[in-house]
C-alpha atoms as a PDB file:
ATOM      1  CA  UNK A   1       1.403  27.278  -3.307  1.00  0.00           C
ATOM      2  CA  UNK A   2      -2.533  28.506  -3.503  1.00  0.00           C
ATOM      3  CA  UNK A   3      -1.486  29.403  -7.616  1.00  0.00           C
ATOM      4  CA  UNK A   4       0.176  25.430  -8.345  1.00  0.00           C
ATOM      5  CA  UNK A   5      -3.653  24.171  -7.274  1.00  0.00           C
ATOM      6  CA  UNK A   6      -5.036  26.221  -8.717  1.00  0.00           C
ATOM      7  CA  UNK A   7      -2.824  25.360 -11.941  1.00  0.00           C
ATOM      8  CA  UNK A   8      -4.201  21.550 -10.896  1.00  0.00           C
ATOM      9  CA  UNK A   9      -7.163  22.261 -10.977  1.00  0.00           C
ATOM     10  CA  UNK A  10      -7.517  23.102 -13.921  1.00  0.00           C
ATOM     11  CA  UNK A  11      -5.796  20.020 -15.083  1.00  0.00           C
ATOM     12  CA  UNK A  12      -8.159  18.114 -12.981  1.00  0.00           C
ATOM     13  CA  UNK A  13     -11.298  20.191 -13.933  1.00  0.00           C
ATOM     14  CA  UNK A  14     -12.177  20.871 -17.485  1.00  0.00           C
ATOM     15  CA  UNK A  15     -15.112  22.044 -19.132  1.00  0.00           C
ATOM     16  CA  UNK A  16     -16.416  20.184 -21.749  1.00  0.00           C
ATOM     17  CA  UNK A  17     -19.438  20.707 -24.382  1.00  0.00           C
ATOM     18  CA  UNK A  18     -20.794  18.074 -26.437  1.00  0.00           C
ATOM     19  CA  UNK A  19     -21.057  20.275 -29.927  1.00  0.00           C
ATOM     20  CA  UNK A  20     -20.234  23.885 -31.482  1.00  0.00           C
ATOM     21  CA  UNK A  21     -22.203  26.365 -30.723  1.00  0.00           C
ATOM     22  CA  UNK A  22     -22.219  29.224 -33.230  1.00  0.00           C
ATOM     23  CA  UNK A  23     -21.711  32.532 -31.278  1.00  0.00           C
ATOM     24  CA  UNK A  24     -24.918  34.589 -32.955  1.00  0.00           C
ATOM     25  CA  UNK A  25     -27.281  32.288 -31.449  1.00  0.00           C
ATOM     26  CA  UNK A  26     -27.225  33.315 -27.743  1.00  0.00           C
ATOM     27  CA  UNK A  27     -30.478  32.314 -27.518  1.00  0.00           C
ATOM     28  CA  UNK A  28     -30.004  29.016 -27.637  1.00  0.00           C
ATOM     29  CA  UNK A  29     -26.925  28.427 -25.696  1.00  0.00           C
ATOM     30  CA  UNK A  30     -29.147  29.977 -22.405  1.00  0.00           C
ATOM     31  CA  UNK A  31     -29.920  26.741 -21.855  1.00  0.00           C
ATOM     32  CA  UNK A  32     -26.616  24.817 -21.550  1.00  0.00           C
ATOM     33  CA  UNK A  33     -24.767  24.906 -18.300  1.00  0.00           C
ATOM     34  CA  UNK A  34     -21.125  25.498 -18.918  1.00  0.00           C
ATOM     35  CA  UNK A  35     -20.424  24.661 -15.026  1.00  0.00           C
ATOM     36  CA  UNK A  36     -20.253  20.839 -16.261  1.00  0.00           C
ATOM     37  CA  UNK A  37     -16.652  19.415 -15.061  1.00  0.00           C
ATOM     38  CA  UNK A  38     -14.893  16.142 -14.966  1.00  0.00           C
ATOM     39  CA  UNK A  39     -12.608  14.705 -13.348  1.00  0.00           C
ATOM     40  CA  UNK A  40      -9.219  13.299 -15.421  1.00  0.00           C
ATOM     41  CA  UNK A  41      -7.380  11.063 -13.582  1.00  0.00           C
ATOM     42  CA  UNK A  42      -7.781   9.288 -10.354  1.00  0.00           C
ATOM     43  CA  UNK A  43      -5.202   9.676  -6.970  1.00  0.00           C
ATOM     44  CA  UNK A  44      -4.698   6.478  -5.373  1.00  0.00           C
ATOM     45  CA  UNK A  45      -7.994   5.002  -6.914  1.00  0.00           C
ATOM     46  CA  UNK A  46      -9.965   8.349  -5.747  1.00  0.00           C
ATOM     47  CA  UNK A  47     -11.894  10.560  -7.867  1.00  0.00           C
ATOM     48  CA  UNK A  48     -10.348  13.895  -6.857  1.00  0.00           C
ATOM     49  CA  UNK A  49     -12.382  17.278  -7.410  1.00  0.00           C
ATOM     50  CA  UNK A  50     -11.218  20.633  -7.204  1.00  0.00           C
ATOM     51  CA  UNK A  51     -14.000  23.959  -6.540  1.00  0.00           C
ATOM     52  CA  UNK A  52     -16.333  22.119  -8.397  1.00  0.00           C
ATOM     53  CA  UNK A  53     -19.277  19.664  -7.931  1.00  0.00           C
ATOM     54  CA  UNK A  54     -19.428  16.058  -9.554  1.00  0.00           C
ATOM     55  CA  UNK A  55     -21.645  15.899 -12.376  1.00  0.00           C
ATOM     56  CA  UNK A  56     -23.316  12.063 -11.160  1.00  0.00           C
ATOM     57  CA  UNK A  57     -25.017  11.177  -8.080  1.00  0.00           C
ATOM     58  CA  UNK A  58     -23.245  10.214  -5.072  1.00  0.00           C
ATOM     59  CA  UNK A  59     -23.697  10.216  -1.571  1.00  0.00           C
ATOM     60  CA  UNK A  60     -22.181  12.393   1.257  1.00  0.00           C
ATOM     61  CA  UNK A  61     -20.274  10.825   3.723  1.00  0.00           C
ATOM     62  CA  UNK A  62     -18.351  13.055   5.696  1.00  0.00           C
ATOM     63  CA  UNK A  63     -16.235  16.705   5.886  1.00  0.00           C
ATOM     64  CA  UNK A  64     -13.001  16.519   7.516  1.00  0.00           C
ATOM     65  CA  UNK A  65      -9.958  18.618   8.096  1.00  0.00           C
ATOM     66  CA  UNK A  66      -7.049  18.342   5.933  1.00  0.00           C
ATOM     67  CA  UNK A  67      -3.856  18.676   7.927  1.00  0.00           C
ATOM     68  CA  UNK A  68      -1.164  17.619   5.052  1.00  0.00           C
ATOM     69  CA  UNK A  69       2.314  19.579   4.369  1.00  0.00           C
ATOM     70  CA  UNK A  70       1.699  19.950   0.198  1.00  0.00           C
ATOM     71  CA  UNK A  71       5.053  19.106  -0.615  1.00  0.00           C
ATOM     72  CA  UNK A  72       6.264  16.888  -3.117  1.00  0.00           C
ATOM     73  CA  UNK A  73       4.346  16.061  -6.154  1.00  0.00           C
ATOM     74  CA  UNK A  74       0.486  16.782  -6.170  1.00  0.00           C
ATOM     75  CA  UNK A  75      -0.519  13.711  -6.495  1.00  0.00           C
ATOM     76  CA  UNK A  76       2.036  12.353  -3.398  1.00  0.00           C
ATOM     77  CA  UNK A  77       0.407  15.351  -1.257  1.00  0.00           C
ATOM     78  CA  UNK A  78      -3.482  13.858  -2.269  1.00  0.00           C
ATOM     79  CA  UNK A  79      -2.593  10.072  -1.387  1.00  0.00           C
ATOM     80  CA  UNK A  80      -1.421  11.467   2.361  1.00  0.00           C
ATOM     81  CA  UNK A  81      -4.908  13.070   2.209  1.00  0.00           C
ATOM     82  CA  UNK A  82      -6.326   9.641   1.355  1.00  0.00           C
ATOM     83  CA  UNK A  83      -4.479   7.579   3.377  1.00  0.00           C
ATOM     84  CA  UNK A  84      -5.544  10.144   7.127  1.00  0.00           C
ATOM     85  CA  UNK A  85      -9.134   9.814   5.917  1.00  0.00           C
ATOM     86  CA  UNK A  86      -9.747   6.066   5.083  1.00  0.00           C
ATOM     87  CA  UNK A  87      -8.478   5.536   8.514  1.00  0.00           C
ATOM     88  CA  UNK A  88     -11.941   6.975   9.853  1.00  0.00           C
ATOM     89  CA  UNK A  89     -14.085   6.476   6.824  1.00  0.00           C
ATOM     90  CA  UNK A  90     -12.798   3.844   4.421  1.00  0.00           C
ATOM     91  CA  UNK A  91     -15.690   3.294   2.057  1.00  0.00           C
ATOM     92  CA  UNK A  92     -15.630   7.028   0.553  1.00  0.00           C
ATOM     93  CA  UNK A  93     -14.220   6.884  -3.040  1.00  0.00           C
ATOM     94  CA  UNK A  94     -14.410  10.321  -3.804  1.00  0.00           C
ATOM     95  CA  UNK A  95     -13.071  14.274  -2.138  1.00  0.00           C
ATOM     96  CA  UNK A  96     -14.494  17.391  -3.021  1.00  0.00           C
ATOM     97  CA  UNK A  97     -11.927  20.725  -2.044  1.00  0.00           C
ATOM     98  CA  UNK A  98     -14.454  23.495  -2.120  1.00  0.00           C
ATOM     99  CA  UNK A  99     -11.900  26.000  -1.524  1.00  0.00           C
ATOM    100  CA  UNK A 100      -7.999  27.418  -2.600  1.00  0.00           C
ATOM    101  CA  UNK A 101      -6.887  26.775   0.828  1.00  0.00           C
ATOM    102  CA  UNK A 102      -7.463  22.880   0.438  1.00  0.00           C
ATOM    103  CA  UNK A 103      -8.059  22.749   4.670  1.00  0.00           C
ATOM    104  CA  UNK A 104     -11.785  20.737   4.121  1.00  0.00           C
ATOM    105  CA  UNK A 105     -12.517  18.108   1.669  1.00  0.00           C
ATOM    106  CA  UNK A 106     -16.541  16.456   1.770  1.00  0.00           C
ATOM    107  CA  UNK A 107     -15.886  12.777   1.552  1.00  0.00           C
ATOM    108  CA  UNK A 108     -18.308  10.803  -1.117  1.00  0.00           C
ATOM    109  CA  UNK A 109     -19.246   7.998  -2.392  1.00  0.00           C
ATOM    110  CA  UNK A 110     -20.489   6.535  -5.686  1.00  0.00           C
ATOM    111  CA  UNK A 111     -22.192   3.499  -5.525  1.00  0.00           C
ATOM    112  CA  UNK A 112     -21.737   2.045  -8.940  1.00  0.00           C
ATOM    113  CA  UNK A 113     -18.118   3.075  -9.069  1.00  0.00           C
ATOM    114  CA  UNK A 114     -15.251   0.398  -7.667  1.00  0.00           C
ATOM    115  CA  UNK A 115     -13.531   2.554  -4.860  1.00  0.00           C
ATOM    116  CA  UNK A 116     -10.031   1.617  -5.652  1.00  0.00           C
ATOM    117  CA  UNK A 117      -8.294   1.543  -9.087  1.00  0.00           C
ATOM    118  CA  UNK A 118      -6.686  -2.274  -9.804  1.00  0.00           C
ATOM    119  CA  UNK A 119     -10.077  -3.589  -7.403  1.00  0.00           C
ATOM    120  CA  UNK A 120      -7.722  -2.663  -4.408  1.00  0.00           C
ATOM    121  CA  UNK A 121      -8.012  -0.178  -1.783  1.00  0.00           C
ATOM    122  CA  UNK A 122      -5.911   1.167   1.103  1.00  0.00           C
ATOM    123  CA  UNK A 123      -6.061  -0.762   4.196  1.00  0.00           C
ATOM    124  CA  UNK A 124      -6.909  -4.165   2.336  1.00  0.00           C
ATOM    125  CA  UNK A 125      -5.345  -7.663   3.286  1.00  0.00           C
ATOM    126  CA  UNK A 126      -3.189  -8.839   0.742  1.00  0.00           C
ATOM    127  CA  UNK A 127      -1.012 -11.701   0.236  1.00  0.00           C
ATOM    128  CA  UNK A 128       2.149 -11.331  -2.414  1.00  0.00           C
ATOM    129  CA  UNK A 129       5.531 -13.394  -3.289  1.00  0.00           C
ATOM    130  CA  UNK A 130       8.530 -12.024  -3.295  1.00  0.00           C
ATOM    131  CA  UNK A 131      11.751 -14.112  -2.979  1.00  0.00           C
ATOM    132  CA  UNK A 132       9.654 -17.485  -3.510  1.00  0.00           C
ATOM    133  CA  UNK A 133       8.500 -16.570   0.429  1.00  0.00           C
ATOM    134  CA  UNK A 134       4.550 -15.918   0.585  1.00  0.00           C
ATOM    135  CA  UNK A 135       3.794 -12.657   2.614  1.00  0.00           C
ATOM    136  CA  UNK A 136       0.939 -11.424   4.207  1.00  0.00           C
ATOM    137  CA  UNK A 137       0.198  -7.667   4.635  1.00  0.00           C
ATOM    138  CA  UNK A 138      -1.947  -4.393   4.484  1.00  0.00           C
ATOM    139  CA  UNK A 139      -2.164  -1.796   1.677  1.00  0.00           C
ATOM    140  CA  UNK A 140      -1.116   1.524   2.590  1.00  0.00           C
ATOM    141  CA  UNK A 141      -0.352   2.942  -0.708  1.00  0.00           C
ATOM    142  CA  UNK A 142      -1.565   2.899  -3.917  1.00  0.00           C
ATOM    143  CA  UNK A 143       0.167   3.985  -7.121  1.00  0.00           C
ATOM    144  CA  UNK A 144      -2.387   4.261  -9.747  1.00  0.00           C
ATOM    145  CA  UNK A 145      -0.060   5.452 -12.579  1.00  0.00           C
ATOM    146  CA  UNK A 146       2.602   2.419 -12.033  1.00  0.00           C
ATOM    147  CA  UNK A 147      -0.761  -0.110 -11.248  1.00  0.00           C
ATOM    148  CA  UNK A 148       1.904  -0.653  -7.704  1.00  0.00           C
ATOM    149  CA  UNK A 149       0.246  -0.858  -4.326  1.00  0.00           C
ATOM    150  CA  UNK A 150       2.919  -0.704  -1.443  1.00  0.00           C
ATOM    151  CA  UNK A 151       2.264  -3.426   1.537  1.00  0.00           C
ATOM    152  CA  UNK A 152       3.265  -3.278   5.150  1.00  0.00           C
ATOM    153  CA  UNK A 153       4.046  -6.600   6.576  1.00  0.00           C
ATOM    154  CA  UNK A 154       6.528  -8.242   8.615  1.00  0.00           C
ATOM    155  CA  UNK A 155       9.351 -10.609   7.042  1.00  0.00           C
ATOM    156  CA  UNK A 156      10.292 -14.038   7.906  1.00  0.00           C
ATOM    157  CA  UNK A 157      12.259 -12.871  10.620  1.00  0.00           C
ATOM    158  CA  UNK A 158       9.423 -10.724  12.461  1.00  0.00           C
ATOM    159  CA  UNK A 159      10.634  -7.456  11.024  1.00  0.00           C
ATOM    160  CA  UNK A 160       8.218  -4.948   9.876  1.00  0.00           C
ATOM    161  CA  UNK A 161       9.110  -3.813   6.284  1.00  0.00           C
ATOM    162  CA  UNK A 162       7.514  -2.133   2.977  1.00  0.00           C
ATOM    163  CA  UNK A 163       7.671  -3.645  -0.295  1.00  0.00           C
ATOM    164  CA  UNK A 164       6.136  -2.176  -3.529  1.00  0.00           C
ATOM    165  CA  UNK A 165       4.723  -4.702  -5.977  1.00  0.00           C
ATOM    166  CA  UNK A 166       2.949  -4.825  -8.625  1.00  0.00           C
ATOM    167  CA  UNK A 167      -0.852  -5.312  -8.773  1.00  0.00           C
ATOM    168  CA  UNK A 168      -1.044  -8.372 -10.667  1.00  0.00           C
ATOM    169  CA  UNK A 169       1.136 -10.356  -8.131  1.00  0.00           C
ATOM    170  CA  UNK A 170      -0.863  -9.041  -4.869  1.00  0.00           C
ATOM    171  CA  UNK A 171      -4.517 -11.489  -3.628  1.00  0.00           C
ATOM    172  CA  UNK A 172      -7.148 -10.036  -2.136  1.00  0.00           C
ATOM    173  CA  UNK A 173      -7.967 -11.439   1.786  1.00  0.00           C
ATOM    174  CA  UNK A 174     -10.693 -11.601   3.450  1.00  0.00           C
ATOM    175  CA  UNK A 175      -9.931 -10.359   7.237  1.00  0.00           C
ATOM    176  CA  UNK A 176     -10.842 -13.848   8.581  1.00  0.00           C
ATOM    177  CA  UNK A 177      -8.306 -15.243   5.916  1.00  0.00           C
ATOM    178  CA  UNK A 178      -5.579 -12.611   6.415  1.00  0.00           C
ATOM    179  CA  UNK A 179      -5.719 -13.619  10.399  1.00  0.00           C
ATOM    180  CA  UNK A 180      -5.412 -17.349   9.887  1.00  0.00           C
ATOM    181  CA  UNK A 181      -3.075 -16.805   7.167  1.00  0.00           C
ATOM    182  CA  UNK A 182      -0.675 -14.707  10.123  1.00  0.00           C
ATOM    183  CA  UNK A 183      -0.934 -17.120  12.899  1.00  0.00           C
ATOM    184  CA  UNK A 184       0.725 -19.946  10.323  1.00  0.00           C
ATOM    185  CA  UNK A 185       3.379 -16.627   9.060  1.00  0.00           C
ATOM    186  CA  UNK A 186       3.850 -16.239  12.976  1.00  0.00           C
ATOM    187  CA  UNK A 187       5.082 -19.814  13.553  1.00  0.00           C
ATOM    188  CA  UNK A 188       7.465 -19.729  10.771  1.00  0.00           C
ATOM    189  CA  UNK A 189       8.916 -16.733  12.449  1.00  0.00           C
ATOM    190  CA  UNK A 190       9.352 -18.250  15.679  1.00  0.00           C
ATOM    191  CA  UNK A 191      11.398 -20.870  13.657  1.00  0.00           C
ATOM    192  CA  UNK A 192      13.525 -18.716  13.105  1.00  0.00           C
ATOM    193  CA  UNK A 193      13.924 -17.629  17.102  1.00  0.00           C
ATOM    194  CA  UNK A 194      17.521 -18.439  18.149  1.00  0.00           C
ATOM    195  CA  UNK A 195      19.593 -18.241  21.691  1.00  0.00           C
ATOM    196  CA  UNK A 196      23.092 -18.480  22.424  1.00  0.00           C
ATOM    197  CA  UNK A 197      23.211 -22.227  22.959  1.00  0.00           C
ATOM    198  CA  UNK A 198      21.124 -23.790  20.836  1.00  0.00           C
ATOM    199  CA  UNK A 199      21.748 -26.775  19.247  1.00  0.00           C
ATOM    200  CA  UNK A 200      20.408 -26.715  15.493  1.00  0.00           C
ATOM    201  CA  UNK A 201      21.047 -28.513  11.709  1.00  0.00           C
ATOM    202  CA  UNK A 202      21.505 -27.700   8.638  1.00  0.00           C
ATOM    203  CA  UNK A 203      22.701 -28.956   5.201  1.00  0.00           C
ATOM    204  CA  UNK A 204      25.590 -28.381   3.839  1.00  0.00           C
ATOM    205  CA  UNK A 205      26.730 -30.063   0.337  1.00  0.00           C
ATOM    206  CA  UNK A 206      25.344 -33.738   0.994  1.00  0.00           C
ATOM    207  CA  UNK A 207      26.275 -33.666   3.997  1.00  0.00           C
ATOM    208  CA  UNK A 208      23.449 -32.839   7.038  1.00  0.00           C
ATOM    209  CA  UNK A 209      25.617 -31.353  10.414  1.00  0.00           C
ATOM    210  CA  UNK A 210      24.413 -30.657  13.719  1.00  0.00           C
ATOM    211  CA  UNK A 211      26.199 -27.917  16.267  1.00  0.00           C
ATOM    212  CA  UNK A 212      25.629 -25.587  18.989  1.00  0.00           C
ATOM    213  CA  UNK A 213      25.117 -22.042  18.513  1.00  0.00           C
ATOM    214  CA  UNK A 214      28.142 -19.487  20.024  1.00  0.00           C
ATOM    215  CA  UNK A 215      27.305 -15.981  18.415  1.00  0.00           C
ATOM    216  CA  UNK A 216      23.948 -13.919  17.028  1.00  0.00           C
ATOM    217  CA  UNK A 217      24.055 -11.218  14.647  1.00  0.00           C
ATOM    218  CA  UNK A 218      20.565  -9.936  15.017  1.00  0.00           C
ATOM    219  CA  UNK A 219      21.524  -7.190  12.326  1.00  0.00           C
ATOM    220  CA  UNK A 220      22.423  -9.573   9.449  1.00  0.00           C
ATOM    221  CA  UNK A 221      20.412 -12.796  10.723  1.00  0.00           C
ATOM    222  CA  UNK A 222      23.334 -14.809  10.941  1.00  0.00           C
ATOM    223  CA  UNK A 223      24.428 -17.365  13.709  1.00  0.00           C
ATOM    224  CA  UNK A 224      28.187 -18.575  14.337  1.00  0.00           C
ATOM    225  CA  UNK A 225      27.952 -22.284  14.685  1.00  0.00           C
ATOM    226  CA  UNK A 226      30.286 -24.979  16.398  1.00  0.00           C
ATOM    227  CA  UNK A 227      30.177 -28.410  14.610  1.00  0.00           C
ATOM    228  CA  UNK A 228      32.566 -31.769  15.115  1.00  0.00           C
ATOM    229  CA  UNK A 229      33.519 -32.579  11.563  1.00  0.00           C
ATOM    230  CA  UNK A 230      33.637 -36.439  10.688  1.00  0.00           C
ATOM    231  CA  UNK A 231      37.323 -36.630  11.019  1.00  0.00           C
ATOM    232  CA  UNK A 232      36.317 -35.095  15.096  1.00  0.00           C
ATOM    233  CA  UNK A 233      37.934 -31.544  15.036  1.00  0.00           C
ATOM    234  CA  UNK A 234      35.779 -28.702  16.126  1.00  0.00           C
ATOM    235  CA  UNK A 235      35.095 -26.339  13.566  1.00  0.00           C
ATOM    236  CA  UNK A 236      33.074 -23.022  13.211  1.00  0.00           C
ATOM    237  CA  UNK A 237      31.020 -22.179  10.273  1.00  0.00           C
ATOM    238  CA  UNK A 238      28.638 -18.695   9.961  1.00  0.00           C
ATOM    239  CA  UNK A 239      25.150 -19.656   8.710  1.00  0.00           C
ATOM    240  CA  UNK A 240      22.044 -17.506   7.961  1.00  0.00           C
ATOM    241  CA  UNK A 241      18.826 -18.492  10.007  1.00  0.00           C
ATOM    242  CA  UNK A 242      16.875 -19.477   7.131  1.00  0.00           C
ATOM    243  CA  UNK A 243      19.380 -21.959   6.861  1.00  0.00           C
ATOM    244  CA  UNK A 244      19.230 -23.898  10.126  1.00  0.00           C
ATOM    245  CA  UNK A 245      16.741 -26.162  12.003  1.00  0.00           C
ATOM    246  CA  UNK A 246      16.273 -26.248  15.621  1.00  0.00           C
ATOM    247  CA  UNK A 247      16.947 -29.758  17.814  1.00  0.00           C
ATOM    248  CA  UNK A 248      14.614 -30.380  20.139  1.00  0.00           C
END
């Protein structure tokens, strides 16, 4: 495990020089430090540095403990990293792993550098579409390489769920925005609120029907309804809840 980051490091960490040096003149390569790295790619809109020290300032924010199974892919086992310490330090854009056994990382921060890649970090409110139904949710991943950011929220029928969209569809909220924005989401889902009993209409053709609910399926969000047709026959007719209107 200790030899596939060190392999990624070494992806992650090059050294670079800016022009050849010709290998009789020692003298005046004393000068150069060769410990220069940088950093090629980003994990979940974090700069990611392995045993070595960022070239540009930044400030120090905090050293935690790295508790993480590295399984998976390496950059899957850096976004859990990301995700445990934005929970207690959000603003950091930056880890350093000083060491092969990857069990401390110093949080940083650079403060002319945009902490998440796509101007979105984890934890933000978000809004997105999907299904023509406006959604309101919190980041809590970000895939940098597929510009995707995956969203907890809860669908129209009060369900918690994750969907992965694409940046470009997902607005920023404010947390004042994303609050007022879930009280309206909240009503809408009690809409959708049904009992054993309830008398509710719906369309169906051109035609609008009223009847009295006789069976839930919770599972599937369907209700079993009990109508008079116009000729005055009972009938029964299996509707989904998006579909039907409470009577007062």
């Amino acid at each position: 495990m200790k030899q596939f980051f060190l392999y990624a490091a070494y992806l992650l960490c090059g050294i670079f020089v800016f022009q050849t040096i010709p290998v009789k003149a020692q003298s005046e390569t004393s000068s150069k430090d060769y410990t220069l790295a940088y950093v090629g790619d980003r994990v979940a809109g974090i700069y990611i540095f392995l045993r070595c020290e960022p070239y540009q300032k930044y400030t120090y924010i905090a050293t935690v403990k790295v508790k993480v199974s590295w399984t998976g892919t390496i950059d899957e086992s850096f976004e859990k990293c990301i995700k445990k310490a934005k929970r207690k330090y959000p603003s950091f854009n930056g880890m350093i792993f000083r060491n092969n056994a990857f069990s401390k990382a110093d949080l940083i921060r650079f403060d002319d550098v945009a902490a998440g890649r796509e101007g979105y970090e984890i934890d933000d409110f978000v809004s997105f579409t999907k299904s023509d139904e406006i959604y309101y949710g919190q980041i809590i991943q970000l895939k940098t390489q597929s510009r995707q950011v995956v969203i907890k929220h809860k669908t129209i029928y009060g369900e918690e769920e994750l969907s992965t969209i694409y940046t470009k569809y997902v607005t920023n909220l404010s947390k004042e925005q994303y609050n007022e924005k879930l009280v309206e989401f909240q009503k809408k889902i009690d809409s959708y609120k049904f009992n054993i009993g309830d008398k509710v209409r719906w369309i169906y053709g051109n035609e609008v029907r009223e009847g009295e609910i006789l069976t839930l399926d919770e599972k599937y969000h369907r209700a079993t309804v009990q109508y008079t047709s116009t000729d005055g026959t009972k009938k029964i007719q299996k509707l989904d809840y998006v579909k039907l209107t409470k009577l007062q």
